[in-house]
PDB file of N, CA and C in Angstrom:
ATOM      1  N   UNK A   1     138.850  99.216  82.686  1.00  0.00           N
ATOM      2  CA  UNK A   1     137.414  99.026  82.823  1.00  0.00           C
ATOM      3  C   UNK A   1     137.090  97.544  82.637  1.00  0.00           C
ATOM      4  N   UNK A   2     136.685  96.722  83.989  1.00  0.00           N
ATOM      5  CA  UNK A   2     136.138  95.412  83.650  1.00  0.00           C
ATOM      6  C   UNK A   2     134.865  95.044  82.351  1.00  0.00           C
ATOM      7  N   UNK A   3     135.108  93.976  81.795  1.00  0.00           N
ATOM      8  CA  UNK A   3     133.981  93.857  81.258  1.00  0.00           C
ATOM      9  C   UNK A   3     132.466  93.097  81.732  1.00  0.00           C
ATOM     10  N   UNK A   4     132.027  94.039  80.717  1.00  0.00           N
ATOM     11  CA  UNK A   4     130.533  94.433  81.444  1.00  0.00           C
ATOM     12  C   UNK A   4     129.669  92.898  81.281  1.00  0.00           C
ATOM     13  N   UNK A   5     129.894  91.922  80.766  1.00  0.00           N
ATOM     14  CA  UNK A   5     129.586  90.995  80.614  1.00  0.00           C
ATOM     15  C   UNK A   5     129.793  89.692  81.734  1.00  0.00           C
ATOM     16  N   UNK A   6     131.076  90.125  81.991  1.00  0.00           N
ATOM     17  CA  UNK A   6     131.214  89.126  83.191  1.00  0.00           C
ATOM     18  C   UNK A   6     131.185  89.727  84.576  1.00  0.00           C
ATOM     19  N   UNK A   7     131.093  91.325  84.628  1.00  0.00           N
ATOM     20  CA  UNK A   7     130.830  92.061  85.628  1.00  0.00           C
ATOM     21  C   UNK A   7     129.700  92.061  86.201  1.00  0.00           C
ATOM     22  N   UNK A   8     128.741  92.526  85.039  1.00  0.00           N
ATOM     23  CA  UNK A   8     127.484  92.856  85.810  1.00  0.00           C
ATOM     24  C   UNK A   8     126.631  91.260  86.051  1.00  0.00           C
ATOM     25  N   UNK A   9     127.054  90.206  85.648  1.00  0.00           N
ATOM     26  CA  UNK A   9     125.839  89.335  86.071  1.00  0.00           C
ATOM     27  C   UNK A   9     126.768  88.893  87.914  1.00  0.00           C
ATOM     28  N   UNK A  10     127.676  89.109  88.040  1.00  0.00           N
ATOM     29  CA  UNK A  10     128.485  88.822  88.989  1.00  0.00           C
ATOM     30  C   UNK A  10     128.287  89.987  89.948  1.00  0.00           C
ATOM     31  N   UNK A  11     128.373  90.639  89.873  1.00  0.00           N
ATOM     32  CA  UNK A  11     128.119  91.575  90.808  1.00  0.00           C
ATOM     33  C   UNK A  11     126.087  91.472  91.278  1.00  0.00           C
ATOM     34  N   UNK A  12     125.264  91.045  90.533  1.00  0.00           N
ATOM     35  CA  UNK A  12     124.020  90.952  90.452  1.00  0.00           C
ATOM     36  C   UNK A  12     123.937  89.430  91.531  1.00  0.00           C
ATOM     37  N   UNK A  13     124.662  88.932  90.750  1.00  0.00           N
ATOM     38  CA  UNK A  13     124.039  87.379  92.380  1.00  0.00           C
ATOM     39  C   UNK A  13     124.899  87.825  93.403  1.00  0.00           C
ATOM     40  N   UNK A  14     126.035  88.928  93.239  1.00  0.00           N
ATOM     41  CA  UNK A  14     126.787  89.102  94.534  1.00  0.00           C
ATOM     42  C   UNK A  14     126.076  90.236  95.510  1.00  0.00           C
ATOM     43  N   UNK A  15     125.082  91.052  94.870  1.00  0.00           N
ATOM     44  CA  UNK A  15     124.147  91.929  95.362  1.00  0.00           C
ATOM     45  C   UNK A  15     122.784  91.207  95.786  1.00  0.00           C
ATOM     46  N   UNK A  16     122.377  90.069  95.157  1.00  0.00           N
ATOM     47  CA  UNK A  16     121.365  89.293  95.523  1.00  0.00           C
ATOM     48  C   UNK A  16     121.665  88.507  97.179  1.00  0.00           C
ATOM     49  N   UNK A  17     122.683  88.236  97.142  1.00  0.00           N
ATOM     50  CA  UNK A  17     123.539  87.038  98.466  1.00  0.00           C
ATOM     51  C   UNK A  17     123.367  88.149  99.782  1.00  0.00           C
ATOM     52  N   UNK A  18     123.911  89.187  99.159  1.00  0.00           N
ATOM     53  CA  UNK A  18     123.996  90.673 100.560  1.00  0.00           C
ATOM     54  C   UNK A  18     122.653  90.902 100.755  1.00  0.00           C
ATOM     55  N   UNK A  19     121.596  90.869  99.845  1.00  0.00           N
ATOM     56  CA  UNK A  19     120.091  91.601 100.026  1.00  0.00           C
ATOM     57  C   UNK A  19     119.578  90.230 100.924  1.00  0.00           C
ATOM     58  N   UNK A  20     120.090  89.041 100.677  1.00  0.00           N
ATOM     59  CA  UNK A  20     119.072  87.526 101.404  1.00  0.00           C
ATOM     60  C   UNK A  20     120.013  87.431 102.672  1.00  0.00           C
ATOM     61  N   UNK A  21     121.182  87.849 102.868  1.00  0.00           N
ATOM     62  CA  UNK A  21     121.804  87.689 104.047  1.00  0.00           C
ATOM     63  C   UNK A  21     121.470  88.630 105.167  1.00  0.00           C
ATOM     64  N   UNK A  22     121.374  90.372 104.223  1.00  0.00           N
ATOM     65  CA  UNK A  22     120.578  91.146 105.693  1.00  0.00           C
ATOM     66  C   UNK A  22     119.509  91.066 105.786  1.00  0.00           C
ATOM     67  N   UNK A  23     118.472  90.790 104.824  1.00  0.00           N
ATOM     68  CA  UNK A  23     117.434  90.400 105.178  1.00  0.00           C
ATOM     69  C   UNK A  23     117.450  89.229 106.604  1.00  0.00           C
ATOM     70  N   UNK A  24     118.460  88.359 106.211  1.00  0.00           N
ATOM     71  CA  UNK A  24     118.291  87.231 107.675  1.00  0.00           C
ATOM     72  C   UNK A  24     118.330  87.953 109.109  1.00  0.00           C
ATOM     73  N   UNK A  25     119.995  88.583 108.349  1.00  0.00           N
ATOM     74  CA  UNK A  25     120.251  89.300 109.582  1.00  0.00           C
ATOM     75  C   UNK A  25     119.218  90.114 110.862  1.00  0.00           C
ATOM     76  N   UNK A  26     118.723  91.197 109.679  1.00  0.00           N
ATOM     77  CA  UNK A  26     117.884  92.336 110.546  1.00  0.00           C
ATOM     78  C   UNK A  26     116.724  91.601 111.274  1.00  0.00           C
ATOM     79  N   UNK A  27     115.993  90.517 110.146  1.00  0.00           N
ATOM     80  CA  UNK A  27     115.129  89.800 111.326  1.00  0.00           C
ATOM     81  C   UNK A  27     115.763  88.574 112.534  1.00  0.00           C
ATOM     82  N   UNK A  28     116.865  88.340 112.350  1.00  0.00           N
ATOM     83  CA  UNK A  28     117.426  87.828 113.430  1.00  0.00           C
ATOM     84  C   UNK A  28     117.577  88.609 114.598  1.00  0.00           C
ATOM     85  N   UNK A  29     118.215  90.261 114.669  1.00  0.00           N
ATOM     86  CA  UNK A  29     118.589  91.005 115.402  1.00  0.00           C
ATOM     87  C   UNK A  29     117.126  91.513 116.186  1.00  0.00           C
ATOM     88  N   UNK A  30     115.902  92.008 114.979  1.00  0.00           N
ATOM     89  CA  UNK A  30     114.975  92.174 115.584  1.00  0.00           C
ATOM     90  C   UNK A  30     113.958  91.089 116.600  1.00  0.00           C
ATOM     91  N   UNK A  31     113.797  89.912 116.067  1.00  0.00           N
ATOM     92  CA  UNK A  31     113.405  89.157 116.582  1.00  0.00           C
ATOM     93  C   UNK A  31     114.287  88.378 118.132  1.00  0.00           C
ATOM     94  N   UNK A  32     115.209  88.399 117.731  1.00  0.00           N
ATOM     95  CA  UNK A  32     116.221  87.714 118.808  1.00  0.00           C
ATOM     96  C   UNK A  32     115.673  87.531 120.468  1.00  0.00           C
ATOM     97  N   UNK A  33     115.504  88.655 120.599  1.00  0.00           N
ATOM     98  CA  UNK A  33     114.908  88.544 122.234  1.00  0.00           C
ATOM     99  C   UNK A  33     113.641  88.807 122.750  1.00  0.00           C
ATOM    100  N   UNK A  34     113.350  88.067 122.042  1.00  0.00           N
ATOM    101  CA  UNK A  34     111.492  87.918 121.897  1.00  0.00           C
ATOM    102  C   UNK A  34     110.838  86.273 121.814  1.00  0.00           C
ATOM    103  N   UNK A  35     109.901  86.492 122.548  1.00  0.00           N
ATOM    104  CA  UNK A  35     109.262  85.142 122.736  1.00  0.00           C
ATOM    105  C   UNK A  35     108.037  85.182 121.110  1.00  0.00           C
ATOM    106  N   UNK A  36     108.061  84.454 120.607  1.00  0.00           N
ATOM    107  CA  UNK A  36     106.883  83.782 119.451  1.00  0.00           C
ATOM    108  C   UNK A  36     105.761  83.534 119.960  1.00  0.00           C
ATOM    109  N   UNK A  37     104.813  84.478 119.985  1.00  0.00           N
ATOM    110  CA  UNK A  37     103.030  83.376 120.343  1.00  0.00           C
ATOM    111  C   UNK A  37     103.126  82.617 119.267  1.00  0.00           C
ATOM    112  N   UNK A  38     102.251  81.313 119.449  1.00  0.00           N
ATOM    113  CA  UNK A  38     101.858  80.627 118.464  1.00  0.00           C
ATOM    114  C   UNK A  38     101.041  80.796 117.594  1.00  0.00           C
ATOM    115  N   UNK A  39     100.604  82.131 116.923  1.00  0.00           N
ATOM    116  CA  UNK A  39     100.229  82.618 116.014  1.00  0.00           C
ATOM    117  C   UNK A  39     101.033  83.022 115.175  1.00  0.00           C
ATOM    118  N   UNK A  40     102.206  83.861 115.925  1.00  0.00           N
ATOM    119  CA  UNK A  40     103.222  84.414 115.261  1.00  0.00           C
ATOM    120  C   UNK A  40     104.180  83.509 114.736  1.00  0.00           C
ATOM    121  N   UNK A  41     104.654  82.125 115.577  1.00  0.00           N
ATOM    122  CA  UNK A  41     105.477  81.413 114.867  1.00  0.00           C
ATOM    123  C   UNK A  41     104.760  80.805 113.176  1.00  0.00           C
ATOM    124  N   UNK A  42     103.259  80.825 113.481  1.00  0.00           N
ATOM    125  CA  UNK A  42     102.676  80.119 112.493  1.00  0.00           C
ATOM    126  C   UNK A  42     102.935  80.788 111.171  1.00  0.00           C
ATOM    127  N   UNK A  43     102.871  82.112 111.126  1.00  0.00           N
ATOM    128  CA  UNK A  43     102.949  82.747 110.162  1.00  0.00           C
ATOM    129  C   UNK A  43     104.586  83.054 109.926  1.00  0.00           C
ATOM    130  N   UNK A  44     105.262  82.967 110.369  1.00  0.00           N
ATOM    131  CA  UNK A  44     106.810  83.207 110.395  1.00  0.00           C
ATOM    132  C   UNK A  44     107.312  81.570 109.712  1.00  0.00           C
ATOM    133  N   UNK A  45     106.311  80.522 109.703  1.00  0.00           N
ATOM    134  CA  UNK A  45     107.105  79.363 108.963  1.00  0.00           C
ATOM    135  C   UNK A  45     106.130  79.284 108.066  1.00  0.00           C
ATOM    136  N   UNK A  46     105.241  79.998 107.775  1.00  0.00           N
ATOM    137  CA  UNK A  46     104.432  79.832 106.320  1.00  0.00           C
ATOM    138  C   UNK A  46     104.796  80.960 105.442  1.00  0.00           C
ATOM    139  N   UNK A  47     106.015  81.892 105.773  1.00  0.00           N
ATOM    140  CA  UNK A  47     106.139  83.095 104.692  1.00  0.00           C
ATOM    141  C   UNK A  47     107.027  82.489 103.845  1.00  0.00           C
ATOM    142  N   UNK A  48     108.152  81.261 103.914  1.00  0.00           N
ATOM    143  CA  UNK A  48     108.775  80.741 102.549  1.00  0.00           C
ATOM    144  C   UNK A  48     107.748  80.365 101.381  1.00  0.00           C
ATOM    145  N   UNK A  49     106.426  79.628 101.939  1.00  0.00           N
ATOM    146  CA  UNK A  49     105.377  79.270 100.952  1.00  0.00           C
ATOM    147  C   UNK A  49     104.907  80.762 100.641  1.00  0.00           C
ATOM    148  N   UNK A  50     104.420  81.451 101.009  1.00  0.00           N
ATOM    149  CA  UNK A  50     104.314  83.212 100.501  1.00  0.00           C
ATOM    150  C   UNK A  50     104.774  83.316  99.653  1.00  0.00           C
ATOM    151  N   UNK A  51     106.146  83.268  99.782  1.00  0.00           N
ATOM    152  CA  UNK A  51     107.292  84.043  98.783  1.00  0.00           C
ATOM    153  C   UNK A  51     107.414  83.288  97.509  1.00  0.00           C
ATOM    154  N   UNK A  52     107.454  81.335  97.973  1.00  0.00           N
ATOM    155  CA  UNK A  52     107.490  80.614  96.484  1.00  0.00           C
ATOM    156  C   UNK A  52     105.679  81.249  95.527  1.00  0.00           C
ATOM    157  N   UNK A  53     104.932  81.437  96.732  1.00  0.00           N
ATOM    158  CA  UNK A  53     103.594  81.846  95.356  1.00  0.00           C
ATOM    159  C   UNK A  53     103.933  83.342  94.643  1.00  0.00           C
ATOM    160  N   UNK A  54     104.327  83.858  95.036  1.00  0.00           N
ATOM    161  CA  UNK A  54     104.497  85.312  94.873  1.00  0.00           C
ATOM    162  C   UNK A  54     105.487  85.335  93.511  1.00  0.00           C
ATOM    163  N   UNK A  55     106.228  84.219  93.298  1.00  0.00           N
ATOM    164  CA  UNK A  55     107.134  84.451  92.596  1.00  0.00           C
ATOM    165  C   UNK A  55     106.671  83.771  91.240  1.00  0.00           C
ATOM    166  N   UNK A  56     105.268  82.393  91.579  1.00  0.00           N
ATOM    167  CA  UNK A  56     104.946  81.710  90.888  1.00  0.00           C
ATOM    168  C   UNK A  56     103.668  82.007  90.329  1.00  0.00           C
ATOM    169  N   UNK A  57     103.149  82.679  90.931  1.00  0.00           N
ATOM    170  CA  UNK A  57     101.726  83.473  90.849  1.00  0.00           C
ATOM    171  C   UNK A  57     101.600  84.388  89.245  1.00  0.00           C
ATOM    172  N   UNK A  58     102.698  85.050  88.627  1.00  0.00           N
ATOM    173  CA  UNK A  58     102.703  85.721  87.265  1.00  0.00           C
ATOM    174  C   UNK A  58     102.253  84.508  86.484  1.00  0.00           C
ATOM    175  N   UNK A  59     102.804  83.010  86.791  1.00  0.00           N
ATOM    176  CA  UNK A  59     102.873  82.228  85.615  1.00  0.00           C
ATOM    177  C   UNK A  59     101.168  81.847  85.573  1.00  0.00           C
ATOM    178  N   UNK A  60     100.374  82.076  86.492  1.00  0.00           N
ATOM    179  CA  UNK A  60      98.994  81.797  86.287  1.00  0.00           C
ATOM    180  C   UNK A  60      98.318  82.931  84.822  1.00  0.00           C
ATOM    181  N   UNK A  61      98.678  83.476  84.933  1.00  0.00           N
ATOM    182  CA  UNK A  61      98.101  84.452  83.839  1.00  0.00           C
ATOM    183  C   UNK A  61      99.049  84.341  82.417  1.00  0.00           C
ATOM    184  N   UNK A  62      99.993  83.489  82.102  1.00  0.00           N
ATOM    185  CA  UNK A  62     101.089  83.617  81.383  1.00  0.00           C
ATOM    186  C   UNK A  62     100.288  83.300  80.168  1.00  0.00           C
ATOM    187  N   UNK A  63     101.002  83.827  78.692  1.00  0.00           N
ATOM    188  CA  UNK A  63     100.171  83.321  77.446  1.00  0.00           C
ATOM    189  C   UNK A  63     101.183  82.301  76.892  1.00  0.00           C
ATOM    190  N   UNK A  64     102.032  81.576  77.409  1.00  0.00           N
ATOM    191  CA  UNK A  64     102.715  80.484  76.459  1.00  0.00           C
ATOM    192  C   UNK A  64     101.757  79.695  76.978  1.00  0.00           C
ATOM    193  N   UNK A  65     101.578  78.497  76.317  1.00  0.00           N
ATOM    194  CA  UNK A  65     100.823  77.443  76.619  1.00  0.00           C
ATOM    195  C   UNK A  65     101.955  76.257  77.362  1.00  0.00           C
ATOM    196  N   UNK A  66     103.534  76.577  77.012  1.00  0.00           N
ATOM    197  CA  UNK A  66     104.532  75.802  77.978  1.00  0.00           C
ATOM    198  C   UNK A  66     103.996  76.092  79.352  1.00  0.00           C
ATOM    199  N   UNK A  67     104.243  77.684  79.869  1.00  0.00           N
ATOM    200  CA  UNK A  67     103.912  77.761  81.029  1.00  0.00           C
ATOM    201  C   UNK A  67     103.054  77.146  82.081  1.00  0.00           C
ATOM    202  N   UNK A  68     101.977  76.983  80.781  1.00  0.00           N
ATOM    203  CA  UNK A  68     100.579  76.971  81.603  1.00  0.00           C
ATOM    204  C   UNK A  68     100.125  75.933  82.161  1.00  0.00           C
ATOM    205  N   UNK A  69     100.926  74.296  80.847  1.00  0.00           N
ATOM    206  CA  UNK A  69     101.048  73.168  81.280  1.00  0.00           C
ATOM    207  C   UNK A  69     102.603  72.642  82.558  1.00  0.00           C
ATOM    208  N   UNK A  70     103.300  73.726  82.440  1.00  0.00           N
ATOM    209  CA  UNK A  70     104.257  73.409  83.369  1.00  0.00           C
ATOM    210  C   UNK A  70     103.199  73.727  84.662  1.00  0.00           C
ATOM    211  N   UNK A  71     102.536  75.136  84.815  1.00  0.00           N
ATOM    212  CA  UNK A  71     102.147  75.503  86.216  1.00  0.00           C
ATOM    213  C   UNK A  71     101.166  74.267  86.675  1.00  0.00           C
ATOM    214  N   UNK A  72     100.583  73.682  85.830  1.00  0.00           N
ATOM    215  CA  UNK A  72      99.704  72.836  85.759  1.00  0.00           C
ATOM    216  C   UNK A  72     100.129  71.406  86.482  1.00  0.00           C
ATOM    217  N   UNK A  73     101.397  70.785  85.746  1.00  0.00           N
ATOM    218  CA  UNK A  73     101.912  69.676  86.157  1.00  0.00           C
ATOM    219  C   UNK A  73     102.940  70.009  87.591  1.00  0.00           C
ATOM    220  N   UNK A  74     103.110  71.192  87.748  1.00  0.00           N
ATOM    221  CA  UNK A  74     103.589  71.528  89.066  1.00  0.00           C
ATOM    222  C   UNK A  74     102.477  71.224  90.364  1.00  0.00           C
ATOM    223  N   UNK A  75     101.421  71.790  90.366  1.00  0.00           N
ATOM    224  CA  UNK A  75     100.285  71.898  91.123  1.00  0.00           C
ATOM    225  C   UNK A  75      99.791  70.469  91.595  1.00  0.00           C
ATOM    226  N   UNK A  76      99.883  69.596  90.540  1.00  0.00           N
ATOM    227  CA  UNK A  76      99.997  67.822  90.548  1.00  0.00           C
ATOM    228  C   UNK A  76     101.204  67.173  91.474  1.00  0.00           C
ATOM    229  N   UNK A  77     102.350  67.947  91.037  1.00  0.00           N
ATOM    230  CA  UNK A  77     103.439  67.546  91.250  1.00  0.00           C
ATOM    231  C   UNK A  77     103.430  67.674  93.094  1.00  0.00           C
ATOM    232  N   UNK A  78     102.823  69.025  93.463  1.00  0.00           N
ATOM    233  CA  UNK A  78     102.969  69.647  94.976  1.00  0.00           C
ATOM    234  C   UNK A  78     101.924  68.939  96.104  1.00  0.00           C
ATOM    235  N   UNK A  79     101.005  68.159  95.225  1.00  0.00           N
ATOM    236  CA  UNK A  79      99.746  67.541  95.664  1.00  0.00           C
ATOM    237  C   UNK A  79     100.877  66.577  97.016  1.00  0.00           C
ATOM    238  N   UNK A  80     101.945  65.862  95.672  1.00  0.00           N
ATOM    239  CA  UNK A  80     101.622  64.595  96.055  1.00  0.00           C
ATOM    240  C   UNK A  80     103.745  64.215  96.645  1.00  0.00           C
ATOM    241  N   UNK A  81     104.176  65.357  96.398  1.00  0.00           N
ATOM    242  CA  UNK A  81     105.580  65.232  97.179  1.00  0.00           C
ATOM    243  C   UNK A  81     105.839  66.897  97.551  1.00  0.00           C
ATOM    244  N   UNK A  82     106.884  66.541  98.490  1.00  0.00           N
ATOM    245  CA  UNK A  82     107.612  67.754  99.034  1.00  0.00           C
ATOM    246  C   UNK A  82     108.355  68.900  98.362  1.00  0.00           C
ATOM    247  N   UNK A  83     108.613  69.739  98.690  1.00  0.00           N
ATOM    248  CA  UNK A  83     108.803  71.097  98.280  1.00  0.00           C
ATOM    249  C   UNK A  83     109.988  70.901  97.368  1.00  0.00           C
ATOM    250  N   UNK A  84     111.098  70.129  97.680  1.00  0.00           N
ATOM    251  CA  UNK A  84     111.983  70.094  96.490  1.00  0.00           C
ATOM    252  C   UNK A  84     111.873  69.146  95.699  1.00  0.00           C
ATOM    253  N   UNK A  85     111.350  68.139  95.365  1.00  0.00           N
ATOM    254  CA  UNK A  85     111.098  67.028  94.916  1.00  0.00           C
ATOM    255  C   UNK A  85     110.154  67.723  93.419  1.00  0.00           C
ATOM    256  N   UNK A  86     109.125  69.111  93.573  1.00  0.00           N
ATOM    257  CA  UNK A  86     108.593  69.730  93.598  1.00  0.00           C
ATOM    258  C   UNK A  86     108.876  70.665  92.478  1.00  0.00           C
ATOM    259  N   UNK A  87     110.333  71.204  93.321  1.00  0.00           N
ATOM    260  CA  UNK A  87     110.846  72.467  92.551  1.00  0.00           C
ATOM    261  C   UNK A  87     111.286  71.664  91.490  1.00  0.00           C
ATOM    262  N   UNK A  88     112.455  70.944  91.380  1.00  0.00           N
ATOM    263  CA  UNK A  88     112.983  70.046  90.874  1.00  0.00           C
ATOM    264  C   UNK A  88     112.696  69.759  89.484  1.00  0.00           C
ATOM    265  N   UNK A  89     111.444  68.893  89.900  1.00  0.00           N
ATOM    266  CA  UNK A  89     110.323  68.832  88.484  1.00  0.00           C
ATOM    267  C   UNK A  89     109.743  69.721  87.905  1.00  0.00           C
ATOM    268  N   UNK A  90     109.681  70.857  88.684  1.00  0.00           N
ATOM    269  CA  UNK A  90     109.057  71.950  88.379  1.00  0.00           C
ATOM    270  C   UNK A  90     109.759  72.387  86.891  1.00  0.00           C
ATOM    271  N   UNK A  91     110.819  72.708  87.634  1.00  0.00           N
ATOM    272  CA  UNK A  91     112.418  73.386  86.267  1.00  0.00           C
ATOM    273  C   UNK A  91     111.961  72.479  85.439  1.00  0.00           C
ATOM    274  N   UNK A  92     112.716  71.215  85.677  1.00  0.00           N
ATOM    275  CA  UNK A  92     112.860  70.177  84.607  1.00  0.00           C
ATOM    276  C   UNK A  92     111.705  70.100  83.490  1.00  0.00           C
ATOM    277  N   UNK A  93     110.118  70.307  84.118  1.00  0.00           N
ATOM    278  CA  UNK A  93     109.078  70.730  83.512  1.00  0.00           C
ATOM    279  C   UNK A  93     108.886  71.634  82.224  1.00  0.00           C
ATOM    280  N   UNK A  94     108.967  72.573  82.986  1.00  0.00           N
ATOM    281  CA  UNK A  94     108.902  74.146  82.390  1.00  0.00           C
ATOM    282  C   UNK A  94     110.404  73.915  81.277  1.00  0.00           C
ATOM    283  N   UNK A  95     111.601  74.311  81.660  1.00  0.00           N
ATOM    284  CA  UNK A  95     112.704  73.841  80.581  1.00  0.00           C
ATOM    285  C   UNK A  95     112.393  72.804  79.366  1.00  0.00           C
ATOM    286  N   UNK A  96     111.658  71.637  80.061  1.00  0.00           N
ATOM    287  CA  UNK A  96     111.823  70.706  78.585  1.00  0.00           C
ATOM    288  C   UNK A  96     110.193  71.305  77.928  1.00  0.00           C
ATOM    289  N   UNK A  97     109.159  71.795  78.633  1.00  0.00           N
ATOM    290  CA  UNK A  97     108.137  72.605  77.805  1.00  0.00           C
ATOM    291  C   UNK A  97     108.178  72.825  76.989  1.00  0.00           C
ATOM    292  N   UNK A  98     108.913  73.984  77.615  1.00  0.00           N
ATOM    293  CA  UNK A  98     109.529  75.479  76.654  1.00  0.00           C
ATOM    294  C   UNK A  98     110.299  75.460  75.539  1.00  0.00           C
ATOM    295  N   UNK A  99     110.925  73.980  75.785  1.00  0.00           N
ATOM    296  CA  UNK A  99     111.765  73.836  74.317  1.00  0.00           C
ATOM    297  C   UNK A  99     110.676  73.039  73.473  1.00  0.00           C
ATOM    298  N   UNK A 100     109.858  71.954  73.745  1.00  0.00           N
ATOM    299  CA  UNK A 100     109.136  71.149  73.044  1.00  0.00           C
ATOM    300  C   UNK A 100     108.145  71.892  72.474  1.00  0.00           C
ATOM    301  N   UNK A 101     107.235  72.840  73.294  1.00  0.00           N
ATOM    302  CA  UNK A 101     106.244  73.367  72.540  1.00  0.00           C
ATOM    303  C   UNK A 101     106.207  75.225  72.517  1.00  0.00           C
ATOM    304  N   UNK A 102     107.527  75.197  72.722  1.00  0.00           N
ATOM    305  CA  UNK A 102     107.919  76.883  72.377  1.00  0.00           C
ATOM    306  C   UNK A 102     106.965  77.831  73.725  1.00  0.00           C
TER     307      UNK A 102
END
Protein backbone atom coordinates (compact mmCIF):
# COMPACT_ATOMS: atom_id res chain seq x y z
CA UNK A 1 0.00 0.00 0.00
CA UNK A 2 1.60 3.37 -1.20
CA UNK A 3 1.73 6.05 1.16
CA UNK A 4 -1.02 8.20 1.45
CA UNK A 5 0.99 11.23 1.87
CA UNK A 6 2.94 11.25 -1.13
CA UNK A 7 0.12 9.51 -3.04
CA UNK A 8 -2.72 11.44 -2.72
CA UNK A 9 -1.33 15.02 -3.32
CA UNK A 10 0.27 13.37 -6.56
CA UNK A 11 -2.30 11.75 -7.90
CA UNK A 12 -4.52 15.20 -7.17
CA UNK A 13 -2.29 17.56 -9.60
CA UNK A 14 -2.10 14.34 -11.77
CA UNK A 15 -6.06 14.36 -11.87
CA UNK A 16 -6.04 18.19 -12.10
CA UNK A 17 -3.51 18.06 -15.57
CA UNK A 18 -6.22 15.23 -17.14
CA UNK A 19 -9.39 17.49 -16.04
CA UNK A 20 -7.38 20.97 -17.88
CA UNK A 21 -6.17 18.80 -20.76
CA UNK A 22 -9.79 17.34 -21.73
CA UNK A 23 -11.25 20.17 -20.97
CA UNK A 24 -8.86 21.64 -24.00
CA UNK A 25 -9.40 18.76 -25.78
CA UNK A 26 -13.35 18.44 -26.01
CA UNK A 27 -13.50 22.17 -26.84
CA UNK A 28 -10.94 21.77 -29.46
CA UNK A 29 -12.82 18.74 -31.06
CA UNK A 30 -16.11 20.60 -30.65
CA UNK A 31 -15.16 23.78 -31.90
CA UNK A 32 -12.66 22.65 -34.63
CA UNK A 33 -14.77 22.99 -37.72
CA UNK A 34 -16.53 25.94 -37.09
CA UNK A 35 -16.17 29.44 -38.08
CA UNK A 36 -16.17 32.17 -34.78
CA UNK A 37 -18.61 35.27 -35.28
CA UNK A 38 -17.06 38.02 -33.71
CA UNK A 39 -19.12 37.92 -30.82
CA UNK A 40 -18.28 34.51 -30.16
CA UNK A 41 -14.54 34.89 -30.47
CA UNK A 42 -15.03 37.87 -28.01
CA UNK A 43 -16.31 35.93 -25.36
CA UNK A 44 -14.11 32.77 -25.96
CA UNK A 45 -10.88 35.18 -25.16
CA UNK A 46 -12.51 36.87 -22.19
CA UNK A 47 -13.42 33.44 -20.30
CA UNK A 48 -9.57 33.12 -18.84
CA UNK A 49 -10.47 36.65 -17.11
CA UNK A 50 -13.94 34.77 -15.96
CA UNK A 51 -12.24 32.05 -14.48
CA UNK A 52 -9.20 34.26 -12.76
CA UNK A 53 -12.48 36.32 -11.02
CA UNK A 54 -14.29 33.31 -10.14
CA UNK A 55 -11.48 31.99 -8.33
CA UNK A 56 -10.65 35.49 -6.81
CA UNK A 57 -14.06 36.67 -6.14
CA UNK A 58 -14.36 34.49 -2.40
CA UNK A 59 -11.42 36.75 -1.32
CA UNK A 60 -13.82 39.89 -1.60
CA UNK A 61 -15.88 38.80 1.30
CA UNK A 62 -12.83 37.20 3.25
CA UNK A 63 -12.49 38.15 7.18
CA UNK A 64 -8.57 38.21 7.44
CA UNK A 65 -7.66 41.65 7.04
CA UNK A 66 -4.26 40.01 5.04
CA UNK A 67 -6.65 39.09 2.41
CA UNK A 68 -8.41 42.07 2.10
CA UNK A 69 -5.29 44.30 1.81
CA UNK A 70 -3.72 41.73 -0.58
CA UNK A 71 -7.16 41.82 -2.82
CA UNK A 72 -6.78 45.44 -2.49
CA UNK A 73 -3.10 45.94 -3.60
CA UNK A 74 -3.86 43.40 -6.38
CA UNK A 75 -6.72 45.55 -7.97
CA UNK A 76 -3.86 48.53 -7.97
CA UNK A 77 -1.50 46.17 -9.10
CA UNK A 78 -4.02 45.03 -12.39
CA UNK A 79 -4.78 48.82 -13.01
CA UNK A 80 -1.47 49.42 -14.05
CA UNK A 81 0.50 46.05 -15.51
CA UNK A 82 -0.31 42.82 -17.18
CA UNK A 83 -1.79 39.69 -16.08
CA UNK A 84 1.39 38.06 -14.83
CA UNK A 85 3.30 40.81 -13.64
CA UNK A 86 -0.07 40.85 -11.66
CA UNK A 87 -0.35 37.36 -10.48
CA UNK A 88 3.13 37.45 -9.44
CA UNK A 89 2.68 40.27 -6.97
CA UNK A 90 -0.40 39.10 -6.26
CA UNK A 91 1.20 35.69 -4.35
CA UNK A 92 4.12 37.56 -3.25
CA UNK A 93 1.40 39.99 -1.66
CA UNK A 94 -0.97 37.83 -0.03
CA UNK A 95 2.12 35.27 1.27
CA UNK A 96 4.17 38.07 2.86
CA UNK A 97 0.49 39.51 4.33
CA UNK A 98 -0.45 36.57 5.73
CA UNK A 99 2.66 36.07 7.53
CA UNK A 100 3.09 39.84 8.68
CA UNK A 101 -0.35 40.48 9.83
CA UNK A 102 -1.74 36.88 10.32
Amino acid sequence: MPDATLFLPLATVALMALTTYATRIVGFLVLRDRTLSPRMRAVMESLPGCVLISVIAPSFVADRPADLIALALTLLVAMRFSLLPTVILSIVATGALRYLVG
